[in-house]
Structure formats: structure tokens, C-alpha cells
N, C-alpha and C. Protein backbone atom coordinates (compact mmCIF):
# COMPACT_ATOMS: atom_id res chain seq x y z
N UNK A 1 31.55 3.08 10.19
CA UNK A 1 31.43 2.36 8.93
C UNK A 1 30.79 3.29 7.91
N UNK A 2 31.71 3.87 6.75
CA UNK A 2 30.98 4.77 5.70
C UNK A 2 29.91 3.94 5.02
N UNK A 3 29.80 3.08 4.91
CA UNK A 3 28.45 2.08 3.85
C UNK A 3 27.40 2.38 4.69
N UNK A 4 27.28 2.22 6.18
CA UNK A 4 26.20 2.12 6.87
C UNK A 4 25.59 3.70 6.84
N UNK A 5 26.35 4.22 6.97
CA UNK A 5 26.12 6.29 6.65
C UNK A 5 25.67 6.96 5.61
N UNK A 6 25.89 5.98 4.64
CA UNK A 6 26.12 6.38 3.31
C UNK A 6 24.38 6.20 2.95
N UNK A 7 24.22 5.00 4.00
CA UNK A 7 22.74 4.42 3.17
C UNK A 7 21.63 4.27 4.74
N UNK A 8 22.14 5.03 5.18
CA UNK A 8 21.19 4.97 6.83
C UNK A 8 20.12 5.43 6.40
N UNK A 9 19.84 6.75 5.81
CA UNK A 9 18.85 7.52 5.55
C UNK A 9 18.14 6.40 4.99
N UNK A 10 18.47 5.93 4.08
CA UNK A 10 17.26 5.44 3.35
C UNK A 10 16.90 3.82 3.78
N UNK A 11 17.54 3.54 4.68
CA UNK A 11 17.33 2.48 5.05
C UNK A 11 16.39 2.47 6.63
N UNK A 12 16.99 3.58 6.71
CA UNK A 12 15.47 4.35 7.93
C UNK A 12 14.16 4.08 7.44
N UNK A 13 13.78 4.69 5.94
CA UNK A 13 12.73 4.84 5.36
C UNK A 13 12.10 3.69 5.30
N UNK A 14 13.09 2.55 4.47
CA UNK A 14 12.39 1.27 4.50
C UNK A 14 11.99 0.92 5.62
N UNK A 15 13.38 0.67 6.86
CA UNK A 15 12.33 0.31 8.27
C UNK A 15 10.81 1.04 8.80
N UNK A 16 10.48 2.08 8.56
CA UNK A 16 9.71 2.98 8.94
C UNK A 16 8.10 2.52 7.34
N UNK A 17 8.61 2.07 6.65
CA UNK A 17 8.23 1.86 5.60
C UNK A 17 7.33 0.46 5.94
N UNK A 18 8.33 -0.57 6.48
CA UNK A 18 7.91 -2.03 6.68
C UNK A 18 7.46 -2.14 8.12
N UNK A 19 7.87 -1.27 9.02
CA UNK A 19 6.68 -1.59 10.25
C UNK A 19 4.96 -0.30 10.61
N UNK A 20 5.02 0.00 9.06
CA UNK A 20 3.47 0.28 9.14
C UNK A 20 3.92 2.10 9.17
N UNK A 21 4.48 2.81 9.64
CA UNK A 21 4.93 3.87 9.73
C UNK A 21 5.38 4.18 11.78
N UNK A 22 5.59 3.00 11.98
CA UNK A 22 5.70 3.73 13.43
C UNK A 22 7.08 4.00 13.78
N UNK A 23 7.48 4.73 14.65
CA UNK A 23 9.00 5.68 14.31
C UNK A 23 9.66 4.90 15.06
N UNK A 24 8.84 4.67 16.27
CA UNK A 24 10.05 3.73 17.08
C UNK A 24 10.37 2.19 17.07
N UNK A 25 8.89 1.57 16.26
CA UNK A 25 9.68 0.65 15.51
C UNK A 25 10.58 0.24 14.80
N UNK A 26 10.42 1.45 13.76
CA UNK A 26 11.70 1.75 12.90
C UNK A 26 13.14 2.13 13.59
N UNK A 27 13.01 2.75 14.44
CA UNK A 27 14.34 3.10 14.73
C UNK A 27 14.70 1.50 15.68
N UNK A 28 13.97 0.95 16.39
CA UNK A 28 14.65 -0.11 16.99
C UNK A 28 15.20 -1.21 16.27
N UNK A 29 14.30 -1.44 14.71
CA UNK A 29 14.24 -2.80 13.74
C UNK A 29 15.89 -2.05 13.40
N UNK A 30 15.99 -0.79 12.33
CA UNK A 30 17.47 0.01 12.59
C UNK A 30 18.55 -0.25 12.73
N UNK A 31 18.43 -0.12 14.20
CA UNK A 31 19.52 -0.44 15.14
C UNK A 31 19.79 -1.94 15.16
N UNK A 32 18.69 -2.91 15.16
CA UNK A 32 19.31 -4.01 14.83
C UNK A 32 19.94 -4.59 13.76
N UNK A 33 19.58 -3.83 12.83
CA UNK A 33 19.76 -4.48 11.23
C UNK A 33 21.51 -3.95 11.66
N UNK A 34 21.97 -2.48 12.06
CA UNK A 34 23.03 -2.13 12.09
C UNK A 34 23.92 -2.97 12.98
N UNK A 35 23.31 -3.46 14.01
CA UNK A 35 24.37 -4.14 14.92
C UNK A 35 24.62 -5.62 14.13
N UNK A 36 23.51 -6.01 13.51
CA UNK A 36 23.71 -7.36 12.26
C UNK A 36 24.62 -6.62 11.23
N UNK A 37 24.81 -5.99 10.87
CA UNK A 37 25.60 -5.43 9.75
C UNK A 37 26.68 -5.18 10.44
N UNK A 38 27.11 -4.72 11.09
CA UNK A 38 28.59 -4.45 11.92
C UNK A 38 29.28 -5.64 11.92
N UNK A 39 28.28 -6.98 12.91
CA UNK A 39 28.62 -7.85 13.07
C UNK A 39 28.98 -9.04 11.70
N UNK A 40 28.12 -8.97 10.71
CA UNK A 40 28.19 -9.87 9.75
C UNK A 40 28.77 -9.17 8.21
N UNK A 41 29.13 -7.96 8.56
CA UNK A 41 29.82 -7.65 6.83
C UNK A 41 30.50 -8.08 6.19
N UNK A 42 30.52 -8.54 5.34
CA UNK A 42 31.87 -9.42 4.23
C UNK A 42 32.73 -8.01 4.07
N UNK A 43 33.56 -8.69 3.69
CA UNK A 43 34.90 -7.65 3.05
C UNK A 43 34.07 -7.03 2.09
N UNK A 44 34.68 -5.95 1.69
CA UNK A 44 33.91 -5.21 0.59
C UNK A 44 33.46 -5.24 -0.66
N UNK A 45 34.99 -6.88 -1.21
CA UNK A 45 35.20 -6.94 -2.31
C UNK A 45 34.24 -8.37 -2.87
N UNK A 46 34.12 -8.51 -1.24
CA UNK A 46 32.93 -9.97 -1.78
C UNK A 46 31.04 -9.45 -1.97
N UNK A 47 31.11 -8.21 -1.89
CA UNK A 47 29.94 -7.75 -1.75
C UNK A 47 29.41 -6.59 -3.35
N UNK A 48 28.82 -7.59 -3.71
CA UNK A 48 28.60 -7.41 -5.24
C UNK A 48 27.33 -6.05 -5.25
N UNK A 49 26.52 -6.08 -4.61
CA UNK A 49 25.50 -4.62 -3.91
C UNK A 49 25.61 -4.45 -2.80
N UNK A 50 26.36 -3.89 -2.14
CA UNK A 50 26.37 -3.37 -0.49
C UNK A 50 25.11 -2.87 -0.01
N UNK A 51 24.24 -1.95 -1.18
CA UNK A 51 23.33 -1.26 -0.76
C UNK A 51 22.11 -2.18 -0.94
N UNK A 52 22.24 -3.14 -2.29
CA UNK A 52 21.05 -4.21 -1.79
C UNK A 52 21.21 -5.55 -0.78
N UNK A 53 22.76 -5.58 0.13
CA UNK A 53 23.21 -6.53 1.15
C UNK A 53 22.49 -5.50 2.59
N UNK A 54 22.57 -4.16 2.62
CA UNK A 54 22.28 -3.62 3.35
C UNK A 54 20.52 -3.84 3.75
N UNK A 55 19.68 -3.12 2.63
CA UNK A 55 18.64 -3.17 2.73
C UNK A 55 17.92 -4.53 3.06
N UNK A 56 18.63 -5.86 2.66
CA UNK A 56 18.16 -7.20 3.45
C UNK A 56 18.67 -7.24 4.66
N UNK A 57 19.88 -7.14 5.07
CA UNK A 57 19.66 -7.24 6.78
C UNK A 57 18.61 -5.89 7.20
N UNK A 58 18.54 -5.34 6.91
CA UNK A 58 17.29 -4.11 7.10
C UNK A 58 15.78 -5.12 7.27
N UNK A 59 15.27 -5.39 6.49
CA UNK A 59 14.04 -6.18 6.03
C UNK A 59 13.93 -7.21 6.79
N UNK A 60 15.00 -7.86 6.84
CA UNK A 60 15.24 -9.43 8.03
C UNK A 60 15.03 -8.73 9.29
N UNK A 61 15.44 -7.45 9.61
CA UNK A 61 15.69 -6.74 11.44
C UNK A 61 14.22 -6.49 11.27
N UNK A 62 13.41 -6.08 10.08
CA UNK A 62 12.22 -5.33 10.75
C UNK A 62 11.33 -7.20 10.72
N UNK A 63 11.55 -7.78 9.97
CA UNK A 63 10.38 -9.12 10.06
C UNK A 63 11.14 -9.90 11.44
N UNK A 64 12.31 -9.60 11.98
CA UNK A 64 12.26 -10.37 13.26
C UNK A 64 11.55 -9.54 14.05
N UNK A 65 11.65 -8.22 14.66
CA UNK A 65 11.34 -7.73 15.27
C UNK A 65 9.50 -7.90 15.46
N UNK A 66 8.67 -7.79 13.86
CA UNK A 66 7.42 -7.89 13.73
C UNK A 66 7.32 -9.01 14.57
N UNK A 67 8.03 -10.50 14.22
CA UNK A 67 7.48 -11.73 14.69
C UNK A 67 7.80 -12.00 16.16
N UNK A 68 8.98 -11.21 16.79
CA UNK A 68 9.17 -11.16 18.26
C UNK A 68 7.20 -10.43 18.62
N UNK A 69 6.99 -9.04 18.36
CA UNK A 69 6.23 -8.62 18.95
C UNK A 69 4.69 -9.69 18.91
N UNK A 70 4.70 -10.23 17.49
CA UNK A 70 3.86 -10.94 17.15
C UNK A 70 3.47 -12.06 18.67
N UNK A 71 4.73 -12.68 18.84
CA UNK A 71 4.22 -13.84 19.33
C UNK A 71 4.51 -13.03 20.82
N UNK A 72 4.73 -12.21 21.34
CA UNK A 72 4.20 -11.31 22.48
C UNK A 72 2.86 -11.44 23.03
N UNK A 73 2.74 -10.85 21.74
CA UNK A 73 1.03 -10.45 21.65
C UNK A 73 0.10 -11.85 21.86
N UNK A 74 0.54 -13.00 21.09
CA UNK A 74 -0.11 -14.02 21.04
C UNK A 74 -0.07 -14.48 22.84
N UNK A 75 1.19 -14.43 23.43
CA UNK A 75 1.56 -15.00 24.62
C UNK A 75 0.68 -14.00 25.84
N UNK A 76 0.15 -13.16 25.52
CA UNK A 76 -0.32 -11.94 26.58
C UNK A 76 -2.14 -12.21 26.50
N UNK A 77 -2.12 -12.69 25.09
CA UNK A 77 -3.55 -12.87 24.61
C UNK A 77 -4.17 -14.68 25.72
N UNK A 78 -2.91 -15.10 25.15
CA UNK A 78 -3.17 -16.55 25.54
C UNK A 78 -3.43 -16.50 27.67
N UNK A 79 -2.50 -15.79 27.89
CA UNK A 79 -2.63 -15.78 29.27
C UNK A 79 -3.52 -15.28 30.28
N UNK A 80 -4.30 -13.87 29.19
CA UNK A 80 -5.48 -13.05 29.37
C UNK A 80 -6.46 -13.82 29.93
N UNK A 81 -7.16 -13.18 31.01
CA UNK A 81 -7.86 -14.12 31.64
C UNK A 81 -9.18 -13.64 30.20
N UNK A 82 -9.93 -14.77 29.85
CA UNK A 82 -11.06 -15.07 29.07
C UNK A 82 -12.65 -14.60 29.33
N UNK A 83 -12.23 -15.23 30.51
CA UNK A 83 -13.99 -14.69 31.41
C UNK A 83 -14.22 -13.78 31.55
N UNK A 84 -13.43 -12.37 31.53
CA UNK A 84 -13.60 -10.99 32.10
C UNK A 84 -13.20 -10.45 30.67
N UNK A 85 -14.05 -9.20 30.40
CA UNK A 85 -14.04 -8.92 28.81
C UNK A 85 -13.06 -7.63 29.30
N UNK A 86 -11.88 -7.55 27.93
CA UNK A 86 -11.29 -7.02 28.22
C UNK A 86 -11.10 -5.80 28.07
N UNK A 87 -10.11 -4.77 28.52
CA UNK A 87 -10.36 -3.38 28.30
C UNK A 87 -10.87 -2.74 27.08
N UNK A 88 -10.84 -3.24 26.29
CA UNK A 88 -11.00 -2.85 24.96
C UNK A 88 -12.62 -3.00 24.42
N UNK A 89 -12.56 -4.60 24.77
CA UNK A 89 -14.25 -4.99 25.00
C UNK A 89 -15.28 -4.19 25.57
N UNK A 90 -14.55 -3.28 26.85
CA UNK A 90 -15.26 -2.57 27.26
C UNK A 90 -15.68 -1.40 27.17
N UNK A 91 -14.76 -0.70 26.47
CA UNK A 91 -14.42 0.27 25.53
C UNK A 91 -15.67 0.46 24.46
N UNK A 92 -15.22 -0.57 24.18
CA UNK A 92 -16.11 -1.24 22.30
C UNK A 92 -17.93 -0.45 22.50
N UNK A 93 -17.96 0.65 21.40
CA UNK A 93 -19.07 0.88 21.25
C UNK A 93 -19.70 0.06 20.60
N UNK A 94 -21.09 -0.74 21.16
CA UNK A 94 -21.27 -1.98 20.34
C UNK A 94 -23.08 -1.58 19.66
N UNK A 95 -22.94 -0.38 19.32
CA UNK A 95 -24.11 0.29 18.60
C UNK A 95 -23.56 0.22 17.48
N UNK A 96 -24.53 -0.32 16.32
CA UNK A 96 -24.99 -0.25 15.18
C UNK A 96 -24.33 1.39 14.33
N UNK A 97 -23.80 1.52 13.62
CA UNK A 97 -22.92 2.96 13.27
C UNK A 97 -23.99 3.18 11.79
N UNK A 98 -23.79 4.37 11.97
CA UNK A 98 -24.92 4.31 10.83
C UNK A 98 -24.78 3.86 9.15
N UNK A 99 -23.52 3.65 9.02
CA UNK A 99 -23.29 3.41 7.52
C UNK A 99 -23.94 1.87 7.64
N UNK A 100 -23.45 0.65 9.06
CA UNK A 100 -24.06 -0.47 8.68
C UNK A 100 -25.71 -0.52 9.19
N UNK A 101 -26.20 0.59 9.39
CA UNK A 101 -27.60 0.60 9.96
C UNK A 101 -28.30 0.71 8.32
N UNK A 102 -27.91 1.44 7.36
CA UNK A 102 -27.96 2.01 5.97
C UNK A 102 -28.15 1.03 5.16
N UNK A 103 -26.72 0.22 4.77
CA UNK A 103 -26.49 -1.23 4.31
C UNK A 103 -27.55 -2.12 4.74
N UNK A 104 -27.68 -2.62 5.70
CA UNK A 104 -28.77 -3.68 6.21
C UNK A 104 -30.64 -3.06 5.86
N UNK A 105 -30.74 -1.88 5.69
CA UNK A 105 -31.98 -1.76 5.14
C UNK A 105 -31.69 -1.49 3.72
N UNK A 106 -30.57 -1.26 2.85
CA UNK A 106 -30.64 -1.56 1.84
C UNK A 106 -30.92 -3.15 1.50
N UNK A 107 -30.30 -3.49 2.13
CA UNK A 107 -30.16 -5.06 2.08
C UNK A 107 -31.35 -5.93 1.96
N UNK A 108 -32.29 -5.19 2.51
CA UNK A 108 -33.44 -5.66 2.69
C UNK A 108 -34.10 -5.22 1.74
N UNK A 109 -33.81 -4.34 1.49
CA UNK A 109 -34.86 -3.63 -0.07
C UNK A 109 -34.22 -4.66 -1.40
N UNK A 110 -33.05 -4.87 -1.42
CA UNK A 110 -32.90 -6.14 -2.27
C UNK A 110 -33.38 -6.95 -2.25
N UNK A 111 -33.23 -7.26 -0.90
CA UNK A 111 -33.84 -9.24 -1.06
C UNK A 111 -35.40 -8.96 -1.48
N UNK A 112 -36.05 -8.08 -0.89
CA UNK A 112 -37.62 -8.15 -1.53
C UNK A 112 -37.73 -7.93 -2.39
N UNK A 113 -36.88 -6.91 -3.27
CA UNK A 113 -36.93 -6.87 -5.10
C UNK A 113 -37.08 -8.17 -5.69
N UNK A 114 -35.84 -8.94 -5.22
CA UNK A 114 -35.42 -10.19 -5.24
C UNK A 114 -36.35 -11.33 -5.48
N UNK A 115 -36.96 -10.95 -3.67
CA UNK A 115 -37.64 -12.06 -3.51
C UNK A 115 -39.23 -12.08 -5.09
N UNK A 116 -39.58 -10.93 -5.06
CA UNK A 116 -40.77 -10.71 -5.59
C UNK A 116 -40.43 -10.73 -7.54
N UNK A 117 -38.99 -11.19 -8.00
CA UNK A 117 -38.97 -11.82 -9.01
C UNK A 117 -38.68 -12.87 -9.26
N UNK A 118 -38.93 -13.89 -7.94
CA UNK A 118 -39.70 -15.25 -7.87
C UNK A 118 -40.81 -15.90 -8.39
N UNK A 119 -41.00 -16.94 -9.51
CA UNK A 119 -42.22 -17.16 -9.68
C UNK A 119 -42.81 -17.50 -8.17
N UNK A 120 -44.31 -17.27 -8.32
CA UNK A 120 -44.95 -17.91 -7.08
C UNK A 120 -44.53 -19.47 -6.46
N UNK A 121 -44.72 -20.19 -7.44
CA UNK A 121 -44.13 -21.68 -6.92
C UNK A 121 -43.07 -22.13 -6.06
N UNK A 122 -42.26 -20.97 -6.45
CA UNK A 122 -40.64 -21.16 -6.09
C UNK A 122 -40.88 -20.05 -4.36
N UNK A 123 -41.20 -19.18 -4.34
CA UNK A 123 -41.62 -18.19 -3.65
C UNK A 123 -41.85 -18.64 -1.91
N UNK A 124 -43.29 -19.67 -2.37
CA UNK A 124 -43.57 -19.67 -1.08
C UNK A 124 -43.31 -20.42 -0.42
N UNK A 125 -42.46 -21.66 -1.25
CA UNK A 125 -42.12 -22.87 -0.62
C UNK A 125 -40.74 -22.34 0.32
N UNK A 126 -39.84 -21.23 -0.59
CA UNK A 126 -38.91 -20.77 0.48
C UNK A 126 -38.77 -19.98 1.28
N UNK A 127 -39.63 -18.81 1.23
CA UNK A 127 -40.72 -17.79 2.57
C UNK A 127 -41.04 -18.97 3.37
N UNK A 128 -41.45 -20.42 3.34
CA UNK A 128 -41.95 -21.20 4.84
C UNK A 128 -40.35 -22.03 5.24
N UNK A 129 -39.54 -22.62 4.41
CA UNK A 129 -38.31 -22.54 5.08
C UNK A 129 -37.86 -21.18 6.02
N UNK A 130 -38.19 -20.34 4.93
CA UNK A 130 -37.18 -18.89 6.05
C UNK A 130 -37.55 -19.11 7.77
N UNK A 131 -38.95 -19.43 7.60
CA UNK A 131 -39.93 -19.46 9.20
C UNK A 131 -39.51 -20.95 9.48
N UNK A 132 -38.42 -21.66 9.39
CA UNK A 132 -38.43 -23.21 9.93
C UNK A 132 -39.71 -23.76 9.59
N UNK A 133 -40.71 -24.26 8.64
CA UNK A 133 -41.23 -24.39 8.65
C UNK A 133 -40.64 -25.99 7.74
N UNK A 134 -41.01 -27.19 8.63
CA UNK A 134 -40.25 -28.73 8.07
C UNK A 134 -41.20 -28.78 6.93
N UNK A 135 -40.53 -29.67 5.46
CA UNK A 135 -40.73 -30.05 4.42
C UNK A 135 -41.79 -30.83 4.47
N UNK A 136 -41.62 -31.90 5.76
CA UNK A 136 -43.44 -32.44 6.21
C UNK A 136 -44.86 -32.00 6.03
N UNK A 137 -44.30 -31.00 6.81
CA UNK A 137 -45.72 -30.21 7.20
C UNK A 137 -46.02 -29.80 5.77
N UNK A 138 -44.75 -28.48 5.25
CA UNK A 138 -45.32 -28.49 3.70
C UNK A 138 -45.80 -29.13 3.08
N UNK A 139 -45.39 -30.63 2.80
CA UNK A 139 -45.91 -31.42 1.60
C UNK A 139 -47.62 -31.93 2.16
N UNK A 140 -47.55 -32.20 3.39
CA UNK A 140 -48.96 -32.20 4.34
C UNK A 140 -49.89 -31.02 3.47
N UNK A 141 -49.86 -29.88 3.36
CA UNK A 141 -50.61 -28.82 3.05
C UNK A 141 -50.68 -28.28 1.57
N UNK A 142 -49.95 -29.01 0.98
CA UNK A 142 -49.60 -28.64 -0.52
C UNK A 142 -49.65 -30.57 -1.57
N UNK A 143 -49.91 -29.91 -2.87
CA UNK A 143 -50.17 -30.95 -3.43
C UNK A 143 -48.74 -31.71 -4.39
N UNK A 144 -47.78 -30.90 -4.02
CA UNK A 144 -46.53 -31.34 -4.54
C UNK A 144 -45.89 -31.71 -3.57
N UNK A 145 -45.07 -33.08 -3.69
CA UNK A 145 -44.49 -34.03 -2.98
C UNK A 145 -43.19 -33.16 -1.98
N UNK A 146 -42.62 -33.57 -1.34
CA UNK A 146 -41.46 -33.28 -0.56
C UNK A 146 -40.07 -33.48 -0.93
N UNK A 147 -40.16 -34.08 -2.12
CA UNK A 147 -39.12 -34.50 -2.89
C UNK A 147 -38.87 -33.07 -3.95
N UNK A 148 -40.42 -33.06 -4.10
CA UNK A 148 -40.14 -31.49 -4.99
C UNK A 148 -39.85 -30.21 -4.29
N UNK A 149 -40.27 -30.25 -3.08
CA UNK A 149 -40.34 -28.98 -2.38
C UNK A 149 -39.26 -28.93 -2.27
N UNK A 150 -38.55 -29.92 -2.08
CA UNK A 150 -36.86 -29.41 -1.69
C UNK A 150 -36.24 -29.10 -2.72
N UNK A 151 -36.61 -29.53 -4.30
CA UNK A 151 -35.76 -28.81 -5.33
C UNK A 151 -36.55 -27.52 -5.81
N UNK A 152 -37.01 -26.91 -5.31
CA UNK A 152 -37.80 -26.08 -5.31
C UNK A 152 -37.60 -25.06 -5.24
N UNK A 153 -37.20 -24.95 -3.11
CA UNK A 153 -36.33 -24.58 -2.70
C UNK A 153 -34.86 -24.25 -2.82
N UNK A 154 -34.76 -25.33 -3.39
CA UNK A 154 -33.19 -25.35 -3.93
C UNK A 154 -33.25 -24.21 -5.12
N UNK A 155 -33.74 -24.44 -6.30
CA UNK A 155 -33.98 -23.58 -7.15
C UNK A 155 -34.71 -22.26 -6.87
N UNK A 156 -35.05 -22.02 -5.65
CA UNK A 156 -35.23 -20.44 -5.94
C UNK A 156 -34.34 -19.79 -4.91
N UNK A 157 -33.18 -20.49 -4.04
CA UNK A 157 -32.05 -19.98 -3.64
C UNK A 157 -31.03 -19.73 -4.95
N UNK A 158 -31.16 -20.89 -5.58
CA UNK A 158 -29.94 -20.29 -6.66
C UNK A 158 -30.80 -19.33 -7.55
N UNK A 159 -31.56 -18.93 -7.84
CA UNK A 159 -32.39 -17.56 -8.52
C UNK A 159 -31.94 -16.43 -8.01
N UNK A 160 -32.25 -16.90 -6.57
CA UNK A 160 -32.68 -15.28 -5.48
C UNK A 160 -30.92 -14.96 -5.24
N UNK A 161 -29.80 -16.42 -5.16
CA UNK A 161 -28.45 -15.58 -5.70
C UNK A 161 -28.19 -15.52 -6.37
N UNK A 162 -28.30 -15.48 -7.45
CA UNK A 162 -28.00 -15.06 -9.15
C UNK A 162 -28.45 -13.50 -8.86
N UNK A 163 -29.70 -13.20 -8.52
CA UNK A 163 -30.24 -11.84 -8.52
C UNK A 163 -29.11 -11.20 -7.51
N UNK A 164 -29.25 -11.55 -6.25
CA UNK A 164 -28.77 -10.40 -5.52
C UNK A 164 -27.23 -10.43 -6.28
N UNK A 165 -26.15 -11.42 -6.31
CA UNK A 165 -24.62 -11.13 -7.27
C UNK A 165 -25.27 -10.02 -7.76
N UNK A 166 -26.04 -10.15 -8.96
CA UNK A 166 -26.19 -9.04 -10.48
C UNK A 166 -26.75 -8.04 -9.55
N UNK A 167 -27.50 -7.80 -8.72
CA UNK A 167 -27.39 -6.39 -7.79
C UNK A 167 -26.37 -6.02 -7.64
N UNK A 168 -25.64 -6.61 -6.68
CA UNK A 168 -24.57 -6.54 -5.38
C UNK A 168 -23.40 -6.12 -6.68
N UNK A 169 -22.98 -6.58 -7.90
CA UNK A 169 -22.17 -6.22 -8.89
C UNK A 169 -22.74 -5.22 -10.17
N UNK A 170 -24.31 -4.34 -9.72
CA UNK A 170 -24.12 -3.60 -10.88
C UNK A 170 -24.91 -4.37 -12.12
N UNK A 171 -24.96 -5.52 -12.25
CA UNK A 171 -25.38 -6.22 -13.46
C UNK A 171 -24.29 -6.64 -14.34
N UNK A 172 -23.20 -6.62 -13.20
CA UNK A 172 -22.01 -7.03 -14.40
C UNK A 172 -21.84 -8.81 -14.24
């Protein structure tokens, strides 16, 4: 078939293109789009772009092929025994890498910026939440009601995220 020759090359590319770059995906999605194209070509004269009729059975061969492997994967996953962690799991270096060791003490240098442009009021009522510390006991030890402590609280979470956003974005 000269159409299929004419436009293989580049219809390689797309397959190779749409399954991520792997070669033998591409060449298998390919071969199917071609054996769909052999099988389903209109006459020539009913085919108003051959080369954009081509490149969709192309696109259709590589998204069946994705969703065959897809639900593979799902069916291998599902059958995997659960209880026993799997090769990969075991594999899995599960140490702290240093870029997120970095982040998390930045992280922390925020929230105390943060925390410490809290008025006091607002401050300590949500430093004794952080420690589980019940609204009871607070209002027990403090001379503002429990009704307030909780908007309190409330209001210096939405502070302390207003601050970290305008960190976390720069001040934009």
C-alpha cells in the first residue's frame, strides 16, 4: 500500500511520540494501526485527508494498546498478594533525600516567622491546640470564654495562612 509508505515514517514518530518515547511500544501500537488500515481503508476517492485518516487509526492503535496494558497492570496489581510488600517496596529507599530534608526545615523557619507575627492573643490559644490541648481546659485557665477561644483560633489559622500563601508565593 503506497499511502501507508508514504506516511510510515512519520506516523512512527507519532506512535513513539504518544506512548511516552518507548520504541517497542511504538512499533507494536504501528503495526496495529497498519493492520487497522489495511483492513478498514475506504477507496481513495472517499478519503478527503488520507494522511489525517492515517494518523487517527495511528492515535486510536496507540490509546488501545495504552488501555490494554493499562488494565493489565490494574489486573496484576489487583491479584498481587497485599500482605507481602512488594519488590519495589523493597527496593524503595525510604530515607529522607536531602532536597525534602532542606524543604521541611525551611518549612519550619516559616511557620515560626509566621507564627511570631501573631498577636499574642491569637498566638497562644493556637500553640495549646497544636499540643491537643481541649478548649475546656483552656477556658478553665484563661479569662476568655470557649466560645471565643475557638474564634480565636480560628482567626489566627486564617492569619498564619494568609502569611505562609504570601511566603510560599513571593508576596504575590
Amino acid at each position: 500500500m503506497a499511502l501507508w509508505e508514504q506516511h510510515q515514517r512519520k506516523l512512527f514518530l507519532l506512535c513513539l511520540r504518544l506512548m511516552g518515547g518507548h520504541r517497542a511500544d511504538a512499533e507494536d501500537a504501528l503495526g496495529n494501526a497498519a493492520l487497522c488500515a489495511f483492513r478498514n481503508l475506504p477507496p481513495s476517492q472517499a478519503l478527503a485527508n488520507p494522511k489525517g485518516w492515517l494518523a487517527q487509526v495511528a492515535r486510536n492503535a496507540c490509546l488501545d494498546l495504552l488501555r490494554a496494558r493499562t488494565r493489565e497492570w490494574r489486573s496484576r496489581a489487583e491479584t498481587q498478594d497485599t500482605s507481602a510488600p512488594s519488590e519495589l517496596e523493597r527496593l524503595r529507599d525510604t530515607r529522607p533525600n536531602p532536597e525534602d530534608h532542606c524543604l521541611q526545615r525551611e518549612s519550619v523557619v516559616w511557620l515560626g516567622r509566621a507564627l511570631r507575627t501573631l498577636p499574642p492573643h491569637l498566638r497562644k490559644p493556637l500553640l495549646q491546640r497544636a499540643r491537643a490541648v481541649p478548649y475546656s481546659r483552656m477556658a478553665q485557665q484563661s479569662p476568655v470564654t470557649e466560645v471565643n477561644l475557638r474564634r480565636r483560633v480560628r482567626e489566627a489559622k486564617r492569619l498564619l495562612r494568609g502569611c505562609l500563601e504570601c511566603a510560599l508565593t513571593g508576596g504575590r
